[in-house]
C-alpha atoms as a PDB file:
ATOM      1  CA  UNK A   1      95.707  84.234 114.180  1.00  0.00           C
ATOM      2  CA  UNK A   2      96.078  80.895 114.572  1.00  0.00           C
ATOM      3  CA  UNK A   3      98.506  78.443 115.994  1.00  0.00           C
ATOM      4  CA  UNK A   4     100.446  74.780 115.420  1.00  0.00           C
ATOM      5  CA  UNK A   5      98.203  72.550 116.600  1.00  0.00           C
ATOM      6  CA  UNK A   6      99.465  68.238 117.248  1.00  0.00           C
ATOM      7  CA  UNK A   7      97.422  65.699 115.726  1.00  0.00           C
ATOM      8  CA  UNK A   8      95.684  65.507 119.179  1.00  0.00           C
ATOM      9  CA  UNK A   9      94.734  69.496 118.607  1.00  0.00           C
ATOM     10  CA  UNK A  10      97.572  70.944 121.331  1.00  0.00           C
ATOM     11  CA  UNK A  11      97.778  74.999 120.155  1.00  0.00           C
ATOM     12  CA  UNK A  12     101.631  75.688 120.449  1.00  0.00           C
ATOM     13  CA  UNK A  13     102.962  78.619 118.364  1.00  0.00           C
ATOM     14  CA  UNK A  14     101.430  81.614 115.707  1.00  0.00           C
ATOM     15  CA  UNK A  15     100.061  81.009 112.270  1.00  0.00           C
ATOM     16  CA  UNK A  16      98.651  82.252 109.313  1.00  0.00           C
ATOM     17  CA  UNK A  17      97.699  82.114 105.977  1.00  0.00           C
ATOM     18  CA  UNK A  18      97.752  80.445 102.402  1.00  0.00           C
ATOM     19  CA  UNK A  19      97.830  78.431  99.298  1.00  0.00           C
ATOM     20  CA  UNK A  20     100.482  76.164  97.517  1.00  0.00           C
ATOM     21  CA  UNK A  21     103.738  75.908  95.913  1.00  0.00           C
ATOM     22  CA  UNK A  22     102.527  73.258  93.064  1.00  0.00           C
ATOM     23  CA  UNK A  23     104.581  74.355  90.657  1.00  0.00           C
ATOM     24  CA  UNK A  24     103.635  73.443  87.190  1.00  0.00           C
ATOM     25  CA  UNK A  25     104.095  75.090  84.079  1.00  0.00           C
ATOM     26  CA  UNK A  26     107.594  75.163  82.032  1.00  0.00           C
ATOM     27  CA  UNK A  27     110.422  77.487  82.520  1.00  0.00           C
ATOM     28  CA  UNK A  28     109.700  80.684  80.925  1.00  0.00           C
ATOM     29  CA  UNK A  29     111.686  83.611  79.913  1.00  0.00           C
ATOM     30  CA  UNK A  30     112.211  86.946  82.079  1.00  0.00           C
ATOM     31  CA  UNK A  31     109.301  88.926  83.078  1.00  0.00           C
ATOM     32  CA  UNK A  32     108.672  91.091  80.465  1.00  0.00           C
ATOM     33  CA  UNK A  33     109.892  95.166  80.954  1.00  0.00           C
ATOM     34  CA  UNK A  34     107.429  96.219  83.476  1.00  0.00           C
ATOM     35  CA  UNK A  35     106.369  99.682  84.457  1.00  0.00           C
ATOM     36  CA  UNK A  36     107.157  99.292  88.890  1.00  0.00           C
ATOM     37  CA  UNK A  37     104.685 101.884  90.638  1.00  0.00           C
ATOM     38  CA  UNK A  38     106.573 103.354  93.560  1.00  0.00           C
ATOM     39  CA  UNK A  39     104.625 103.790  96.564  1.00  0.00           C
ATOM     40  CA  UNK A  40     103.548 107.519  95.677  1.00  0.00           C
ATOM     41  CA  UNK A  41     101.869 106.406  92.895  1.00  0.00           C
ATOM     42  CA  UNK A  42     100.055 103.468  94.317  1.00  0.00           C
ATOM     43  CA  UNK A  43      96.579 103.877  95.787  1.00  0.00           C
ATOM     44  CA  UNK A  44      96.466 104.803  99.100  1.00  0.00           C
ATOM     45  CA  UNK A  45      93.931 102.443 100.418  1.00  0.00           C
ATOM     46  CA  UNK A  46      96.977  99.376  99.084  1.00  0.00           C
ATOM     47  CA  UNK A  47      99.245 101.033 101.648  1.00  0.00           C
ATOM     48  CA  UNK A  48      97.377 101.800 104.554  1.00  0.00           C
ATOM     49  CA  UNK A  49      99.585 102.344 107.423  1.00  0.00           C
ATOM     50  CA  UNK A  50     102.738 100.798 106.485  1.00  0.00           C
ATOM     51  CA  UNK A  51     105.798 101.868 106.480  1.00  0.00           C
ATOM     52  CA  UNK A  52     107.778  98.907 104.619  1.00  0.00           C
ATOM     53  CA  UNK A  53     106.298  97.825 101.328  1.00  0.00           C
ATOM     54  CA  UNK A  54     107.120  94.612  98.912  1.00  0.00           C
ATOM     55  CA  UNK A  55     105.393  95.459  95.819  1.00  0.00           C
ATOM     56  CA  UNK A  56     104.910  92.754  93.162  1.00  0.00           C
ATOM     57  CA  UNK A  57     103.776  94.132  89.953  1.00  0.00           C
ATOM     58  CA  UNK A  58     102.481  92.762  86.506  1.00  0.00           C
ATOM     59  CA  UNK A  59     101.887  94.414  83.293  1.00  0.00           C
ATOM     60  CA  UNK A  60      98.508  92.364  82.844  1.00  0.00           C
ATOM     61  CA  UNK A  61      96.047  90.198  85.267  1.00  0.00           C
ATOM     62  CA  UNK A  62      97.307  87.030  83.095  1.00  0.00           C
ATOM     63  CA  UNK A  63     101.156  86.981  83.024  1.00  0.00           C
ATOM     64  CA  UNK A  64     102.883  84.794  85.326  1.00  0.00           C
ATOM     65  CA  UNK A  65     106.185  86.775  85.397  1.00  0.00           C
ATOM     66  CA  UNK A  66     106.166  89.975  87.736  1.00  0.00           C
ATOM     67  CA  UNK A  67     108.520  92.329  89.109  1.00  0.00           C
ATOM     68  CA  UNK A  68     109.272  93.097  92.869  1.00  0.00           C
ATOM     69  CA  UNK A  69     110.558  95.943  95.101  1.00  0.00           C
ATOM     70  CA  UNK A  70     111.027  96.688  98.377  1.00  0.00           C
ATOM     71  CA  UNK A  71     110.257 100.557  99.660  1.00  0.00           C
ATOM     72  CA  UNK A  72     110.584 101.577 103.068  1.00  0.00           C
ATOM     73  CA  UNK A  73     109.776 105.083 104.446  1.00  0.00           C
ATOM     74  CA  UNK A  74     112.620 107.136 105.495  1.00  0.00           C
ATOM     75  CA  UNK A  75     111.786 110.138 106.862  1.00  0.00           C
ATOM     76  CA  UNK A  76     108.665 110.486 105.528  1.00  0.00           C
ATOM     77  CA  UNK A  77     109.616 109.542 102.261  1.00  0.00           C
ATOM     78  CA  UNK A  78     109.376 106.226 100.186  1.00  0.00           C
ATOM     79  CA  UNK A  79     112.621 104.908  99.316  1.00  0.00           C
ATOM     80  CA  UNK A  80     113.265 102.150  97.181  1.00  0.00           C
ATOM     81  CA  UNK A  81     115.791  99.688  99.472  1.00  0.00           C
ATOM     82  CA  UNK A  82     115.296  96.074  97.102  1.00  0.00           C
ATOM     83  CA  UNK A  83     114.832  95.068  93.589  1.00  0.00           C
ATOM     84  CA  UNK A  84     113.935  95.348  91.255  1.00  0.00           C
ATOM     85  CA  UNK A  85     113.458  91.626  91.035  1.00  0.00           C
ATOM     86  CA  UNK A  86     112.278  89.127  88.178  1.00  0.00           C
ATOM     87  CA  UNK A  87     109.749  86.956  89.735  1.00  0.00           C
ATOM     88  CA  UNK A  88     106.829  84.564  89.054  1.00  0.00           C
ATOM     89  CA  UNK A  89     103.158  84.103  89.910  1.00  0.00           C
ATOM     90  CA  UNK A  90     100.452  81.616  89.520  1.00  0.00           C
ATOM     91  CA  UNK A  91     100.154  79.484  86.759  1.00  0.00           C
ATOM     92  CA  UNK A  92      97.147  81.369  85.515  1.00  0.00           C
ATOM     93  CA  UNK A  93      97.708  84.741  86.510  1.00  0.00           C
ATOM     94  CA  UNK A  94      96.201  87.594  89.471  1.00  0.00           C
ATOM     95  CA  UNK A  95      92.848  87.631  90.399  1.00  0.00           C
ATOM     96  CA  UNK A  96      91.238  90.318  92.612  1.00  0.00           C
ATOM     97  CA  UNK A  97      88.552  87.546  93.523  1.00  0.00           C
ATOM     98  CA  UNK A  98      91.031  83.949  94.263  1.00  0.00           C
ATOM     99  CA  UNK A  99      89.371  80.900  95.419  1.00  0.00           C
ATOM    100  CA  UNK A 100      91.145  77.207  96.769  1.00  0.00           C
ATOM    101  CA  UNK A 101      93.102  75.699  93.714  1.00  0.00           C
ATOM    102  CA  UNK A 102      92.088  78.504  90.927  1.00  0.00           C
ATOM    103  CA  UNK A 103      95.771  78.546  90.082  1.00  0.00           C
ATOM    104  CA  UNK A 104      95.824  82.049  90.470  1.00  0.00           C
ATOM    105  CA  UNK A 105      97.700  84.790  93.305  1.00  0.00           C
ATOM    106  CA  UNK A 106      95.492  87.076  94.753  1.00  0.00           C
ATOM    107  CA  UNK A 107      95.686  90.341  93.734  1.00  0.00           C
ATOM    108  CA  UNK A 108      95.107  92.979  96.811  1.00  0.00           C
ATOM    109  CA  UNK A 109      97.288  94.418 100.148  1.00  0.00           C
ATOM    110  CA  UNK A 110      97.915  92.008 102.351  1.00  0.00           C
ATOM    111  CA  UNK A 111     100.028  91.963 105.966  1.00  0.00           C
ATOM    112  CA  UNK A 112     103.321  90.241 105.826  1.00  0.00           C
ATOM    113  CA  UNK A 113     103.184  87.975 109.377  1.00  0.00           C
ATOM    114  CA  UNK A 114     105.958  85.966 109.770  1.00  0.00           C
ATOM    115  CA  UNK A 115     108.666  83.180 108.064  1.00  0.00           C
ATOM    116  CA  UNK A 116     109.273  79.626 108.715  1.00  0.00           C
ATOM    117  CA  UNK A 117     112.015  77.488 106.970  1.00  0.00           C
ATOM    118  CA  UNK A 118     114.386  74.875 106.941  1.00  0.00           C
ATOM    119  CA  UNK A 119     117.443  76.635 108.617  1.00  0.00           C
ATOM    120  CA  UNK A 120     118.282  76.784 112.517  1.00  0.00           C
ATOM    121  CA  UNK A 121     119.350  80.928 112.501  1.00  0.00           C
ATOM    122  CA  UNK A 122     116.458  83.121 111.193  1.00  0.00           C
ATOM    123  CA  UNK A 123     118.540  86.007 110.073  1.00  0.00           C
ATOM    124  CA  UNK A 124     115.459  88.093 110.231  1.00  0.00           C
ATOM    125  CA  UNK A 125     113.381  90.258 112.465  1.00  0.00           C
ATOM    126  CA  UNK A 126     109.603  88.539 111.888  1.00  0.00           C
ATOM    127  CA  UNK A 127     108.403  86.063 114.076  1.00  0.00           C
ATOM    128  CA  UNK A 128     110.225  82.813 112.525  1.00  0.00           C
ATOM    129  CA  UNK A 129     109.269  79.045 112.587  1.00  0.00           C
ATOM    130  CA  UNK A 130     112.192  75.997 111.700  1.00  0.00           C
ATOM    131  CA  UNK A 131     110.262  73.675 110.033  1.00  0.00           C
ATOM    132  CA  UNK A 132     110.383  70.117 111.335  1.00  0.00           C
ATOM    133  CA  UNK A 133     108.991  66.536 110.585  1.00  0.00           C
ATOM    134  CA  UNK A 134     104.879  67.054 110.768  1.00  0.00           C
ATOM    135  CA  UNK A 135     104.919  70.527 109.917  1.00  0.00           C
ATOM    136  CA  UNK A 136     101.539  70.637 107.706  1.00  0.00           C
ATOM    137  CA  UNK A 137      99.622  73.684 106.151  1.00  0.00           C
ATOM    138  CA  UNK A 138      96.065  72.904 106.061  1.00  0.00           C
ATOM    139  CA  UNK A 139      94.379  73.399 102.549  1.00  0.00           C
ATOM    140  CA  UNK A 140      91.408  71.210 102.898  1.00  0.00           C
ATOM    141  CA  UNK A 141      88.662  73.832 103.142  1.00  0.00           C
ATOM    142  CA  UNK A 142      86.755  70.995 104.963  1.00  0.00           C
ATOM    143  CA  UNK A 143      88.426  70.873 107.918  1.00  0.00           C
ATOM    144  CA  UNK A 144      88.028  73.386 110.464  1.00  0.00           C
ATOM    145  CA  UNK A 145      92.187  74.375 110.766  1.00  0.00           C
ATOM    146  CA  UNK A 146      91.595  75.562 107.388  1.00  0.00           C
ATOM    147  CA  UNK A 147      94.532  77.987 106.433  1.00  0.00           C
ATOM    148  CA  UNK A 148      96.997  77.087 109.708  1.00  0.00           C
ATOM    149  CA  UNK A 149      99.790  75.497 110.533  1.00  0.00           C
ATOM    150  CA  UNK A 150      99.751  72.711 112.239  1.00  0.00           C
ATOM    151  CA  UNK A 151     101.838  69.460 112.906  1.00  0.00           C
ATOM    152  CA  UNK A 152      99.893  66.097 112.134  1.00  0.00           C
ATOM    153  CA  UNK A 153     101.643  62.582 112.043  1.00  0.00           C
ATOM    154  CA  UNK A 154     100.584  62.575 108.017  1.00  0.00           C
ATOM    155  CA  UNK A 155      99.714  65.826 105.783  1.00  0.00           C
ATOM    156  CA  UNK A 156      97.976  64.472 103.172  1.00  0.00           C
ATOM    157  CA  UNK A 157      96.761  66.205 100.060  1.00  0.00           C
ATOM    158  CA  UNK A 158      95.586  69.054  99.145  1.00  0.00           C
ATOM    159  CA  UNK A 159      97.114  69.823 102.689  1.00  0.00           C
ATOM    160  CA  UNK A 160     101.133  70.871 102.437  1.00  0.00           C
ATOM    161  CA  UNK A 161     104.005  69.296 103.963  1.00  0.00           C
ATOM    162  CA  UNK A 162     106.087  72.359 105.126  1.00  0.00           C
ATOM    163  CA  UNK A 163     108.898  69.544 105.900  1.00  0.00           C
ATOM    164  CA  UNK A 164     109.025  68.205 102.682  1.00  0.00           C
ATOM    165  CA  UNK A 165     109.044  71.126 100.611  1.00  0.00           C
ATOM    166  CA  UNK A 166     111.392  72.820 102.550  1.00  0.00           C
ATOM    167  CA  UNK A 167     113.729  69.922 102.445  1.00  0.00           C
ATOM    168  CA  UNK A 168     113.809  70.221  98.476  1.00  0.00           C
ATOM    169  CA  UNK A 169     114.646  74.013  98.400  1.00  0.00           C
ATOM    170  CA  UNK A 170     111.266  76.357  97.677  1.00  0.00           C
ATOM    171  CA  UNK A 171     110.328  76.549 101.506  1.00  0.00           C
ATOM    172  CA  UNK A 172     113.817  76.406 102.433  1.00  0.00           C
ATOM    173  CA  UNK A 173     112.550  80.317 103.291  1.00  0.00           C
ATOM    174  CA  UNK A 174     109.196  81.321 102.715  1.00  0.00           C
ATOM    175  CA  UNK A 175     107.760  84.707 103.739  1.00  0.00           C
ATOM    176  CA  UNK A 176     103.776  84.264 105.513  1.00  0.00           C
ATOM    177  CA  UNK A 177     100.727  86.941 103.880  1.00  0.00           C
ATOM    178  CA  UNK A 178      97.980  87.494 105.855  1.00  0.00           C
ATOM    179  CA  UNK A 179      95.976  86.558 103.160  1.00  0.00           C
ATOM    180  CA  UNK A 180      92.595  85.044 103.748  1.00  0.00           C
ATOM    181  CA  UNK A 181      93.712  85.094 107.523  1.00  0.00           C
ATOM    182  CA  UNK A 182      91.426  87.097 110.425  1.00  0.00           C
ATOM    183  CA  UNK A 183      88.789  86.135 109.540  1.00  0.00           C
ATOM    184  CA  UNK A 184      89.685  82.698 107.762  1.00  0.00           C
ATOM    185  CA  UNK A 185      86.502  82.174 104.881  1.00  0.00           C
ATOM    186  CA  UNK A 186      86.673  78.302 103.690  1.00  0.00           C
ATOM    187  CA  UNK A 187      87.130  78.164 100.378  1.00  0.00           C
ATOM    188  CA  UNK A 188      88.589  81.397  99.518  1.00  0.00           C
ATOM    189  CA  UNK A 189      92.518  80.503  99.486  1.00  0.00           C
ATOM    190  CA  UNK A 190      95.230  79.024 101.724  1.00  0.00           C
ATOM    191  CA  UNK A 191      99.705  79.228 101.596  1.00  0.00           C
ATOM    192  CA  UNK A 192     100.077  82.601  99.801  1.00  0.00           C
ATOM    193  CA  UNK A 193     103.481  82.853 100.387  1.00  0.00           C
ATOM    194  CA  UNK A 194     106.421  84.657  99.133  1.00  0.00           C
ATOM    195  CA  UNK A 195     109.279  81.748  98.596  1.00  0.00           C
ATOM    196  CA  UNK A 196     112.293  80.460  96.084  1.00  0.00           C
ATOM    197  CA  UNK A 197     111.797  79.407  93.054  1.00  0.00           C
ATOM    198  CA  UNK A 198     111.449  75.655  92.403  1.00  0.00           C
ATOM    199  CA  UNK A 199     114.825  75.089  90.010  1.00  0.00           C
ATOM    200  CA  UNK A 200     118.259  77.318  90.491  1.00  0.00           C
ATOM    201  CA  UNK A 201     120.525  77.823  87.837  1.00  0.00           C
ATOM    202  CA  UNK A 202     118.050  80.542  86.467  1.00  0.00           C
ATOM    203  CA  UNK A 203     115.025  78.348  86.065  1.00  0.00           C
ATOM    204  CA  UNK A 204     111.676  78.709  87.181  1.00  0.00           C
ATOM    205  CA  UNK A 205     107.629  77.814  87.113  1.00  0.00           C
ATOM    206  CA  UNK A 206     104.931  79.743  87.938  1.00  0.00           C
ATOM    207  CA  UNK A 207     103.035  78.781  90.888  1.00  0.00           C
ATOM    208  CA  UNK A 208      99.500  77.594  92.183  1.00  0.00           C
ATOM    209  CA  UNK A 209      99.277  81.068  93.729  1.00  0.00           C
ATOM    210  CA  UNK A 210     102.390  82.369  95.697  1.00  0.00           C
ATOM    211  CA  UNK A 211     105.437  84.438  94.893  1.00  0.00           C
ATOM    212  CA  UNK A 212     108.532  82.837  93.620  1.00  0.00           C
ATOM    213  CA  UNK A 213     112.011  84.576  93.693  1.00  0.00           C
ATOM    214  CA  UNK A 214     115.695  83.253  93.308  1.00  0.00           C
ATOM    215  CA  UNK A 215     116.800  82.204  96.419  1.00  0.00           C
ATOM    216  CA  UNK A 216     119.583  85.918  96.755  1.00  0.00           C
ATOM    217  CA  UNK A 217     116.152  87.705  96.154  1.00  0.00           C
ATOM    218  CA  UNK A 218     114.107  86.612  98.159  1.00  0.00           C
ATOM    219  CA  UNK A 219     116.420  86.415 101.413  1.00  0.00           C
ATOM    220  CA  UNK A 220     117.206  89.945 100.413  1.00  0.00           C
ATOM    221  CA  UNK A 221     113.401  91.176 101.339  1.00  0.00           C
ATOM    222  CA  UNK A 222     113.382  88.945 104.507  1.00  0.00           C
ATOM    223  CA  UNK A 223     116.821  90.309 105.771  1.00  0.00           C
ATOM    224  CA  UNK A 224     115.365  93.980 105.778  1.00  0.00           C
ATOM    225  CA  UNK A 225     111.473  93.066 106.942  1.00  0.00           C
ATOM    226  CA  UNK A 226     110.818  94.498 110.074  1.00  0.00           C
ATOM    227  CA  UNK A 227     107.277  93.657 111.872  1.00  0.00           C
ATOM    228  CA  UNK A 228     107.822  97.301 113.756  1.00  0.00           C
ATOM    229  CA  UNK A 229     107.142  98.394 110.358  1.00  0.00           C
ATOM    230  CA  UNK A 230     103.825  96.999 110.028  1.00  0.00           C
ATOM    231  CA  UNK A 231     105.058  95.580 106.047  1.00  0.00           C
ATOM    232  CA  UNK A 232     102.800  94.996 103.443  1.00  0.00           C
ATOM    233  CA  UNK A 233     102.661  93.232 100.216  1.00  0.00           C
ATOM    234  CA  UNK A 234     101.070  94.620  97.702  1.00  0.00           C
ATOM    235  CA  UNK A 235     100.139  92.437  94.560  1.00  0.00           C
ATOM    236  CA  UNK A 236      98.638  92.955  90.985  1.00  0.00           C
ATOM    237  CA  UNK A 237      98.638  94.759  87.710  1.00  0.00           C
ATOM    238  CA  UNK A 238     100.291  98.304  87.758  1.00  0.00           C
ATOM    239  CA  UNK A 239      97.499 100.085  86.154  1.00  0.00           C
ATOM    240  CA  UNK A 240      94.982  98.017  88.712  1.00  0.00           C
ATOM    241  CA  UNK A 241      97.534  99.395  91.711  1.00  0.00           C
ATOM    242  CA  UNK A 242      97.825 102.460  90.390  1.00  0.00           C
ATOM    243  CA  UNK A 243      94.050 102.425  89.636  1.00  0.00           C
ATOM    244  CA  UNK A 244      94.246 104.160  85.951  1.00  0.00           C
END
């Protein structure tokens, strides 16, 4: 993983992954019923050795509403301990094969690192960043901090300013993926996180790639994620997780 880094390239801190929170199609309606594959009937190479799950599910690779839950082994046994929960994707669906600005979220299993956000108390067991003025997520596949967090006088686009968007509510939490992180590919997608919707009172866009939830939602999941549990999200079409 990699770290903050200052303008002047000082490493301070852990980091990981990405791609955007551009949110920009109109409200839609509710995700659509949804068949939610419990652990037991997801493939077994998705779970690998984790014992807390956030499954987002779709009933087709190009919806933009999904459906989460949250299972967590209890004796053995998956139990569901979250959701189900309405939620939306990118603007132009999954894709097992994402690139930088496709509009898409990445279908696939993916390590859930850490959370940064706007407010002083955590409130949760991952590794957890406040957000402050020159907090920047690197997007530019150019540059060689591709896919970290860094702070930078200016964050200029493509690259995101955690401050800002924090400030105006959808990174006021946001829940780090591991995805495209270790190694870090250029090109091949940055800020995949799990975070609040862009309007409240019920309304909501899809994304350019990440996983929106109402703000009671999503702090749900990050109240119960424990890194001791090595969790996992685990993204894409039920038949495609179930592989049927």
């Amino acid at each position: 993983m990699r770290g903050w880094r200052s303008a002047a390239g000082a490493v301070a801190g852990t980091v990981l992954l990405g791609i955007s929170v551009s949110l920009l199609l109109p409200a839609a309606p509710a995700p659509a019923a949804t068949a939610r594959p419990a652990p037991a009937t997801i493939r077994p190479e998705l779970l690998g050795d984790a014992e807390q799950v956030v499954v987002v599910s779709t009933s087709r690779w190009d919806t933009t509403s999904a459906s989460v839950s949250m299972y967590q082994k209890v004796g053995g046994t998956w139990k569901r301990v979250a959701g189900p929960y309405g939620a939306r994707t990118g603007r132009n669906g999954l894709s097992p094969a994402h690139v930088e600005g496709d509009g898409t979220t990445p279908a696939g299993s993916y390590p859930i690192l850490s959370g940064f956000g706007w407010y002083t108390s955590a409130r949760t067991k991952l590794p957890y960043t406040r957000v402050a003025p020159g907090a920047c997520w690197i997007s530019d596949p150019t540059r060689p901090d591709y896919n970290t967090r860094v702070v930078e006088p200016s964050c200029a686009s493509p690259n995101e300013n955690l401050y800002r968007i924090a400030r105006s509510g959808p990174y006021r939490r946001a829940i780090v993926t591991g995805y495209n992180i270790e190694p870090t590919v250029a090109g091949v997608g940055s800020a995949i996180f799990l975070h609040v919707h862009a309007y409240s009172r019920g309304k909501s866009k899809a994304t350019s790639g990440c996983v929106s939830l109402t703000a009671a939602h999503l702090y749900s999941l990050w109240r119960r994620l424990d890194p001791a549990r090595r969790p996992r999200v685990i993204i894409g079409p039920t038949s495609w997780l179930r592989g049927t």
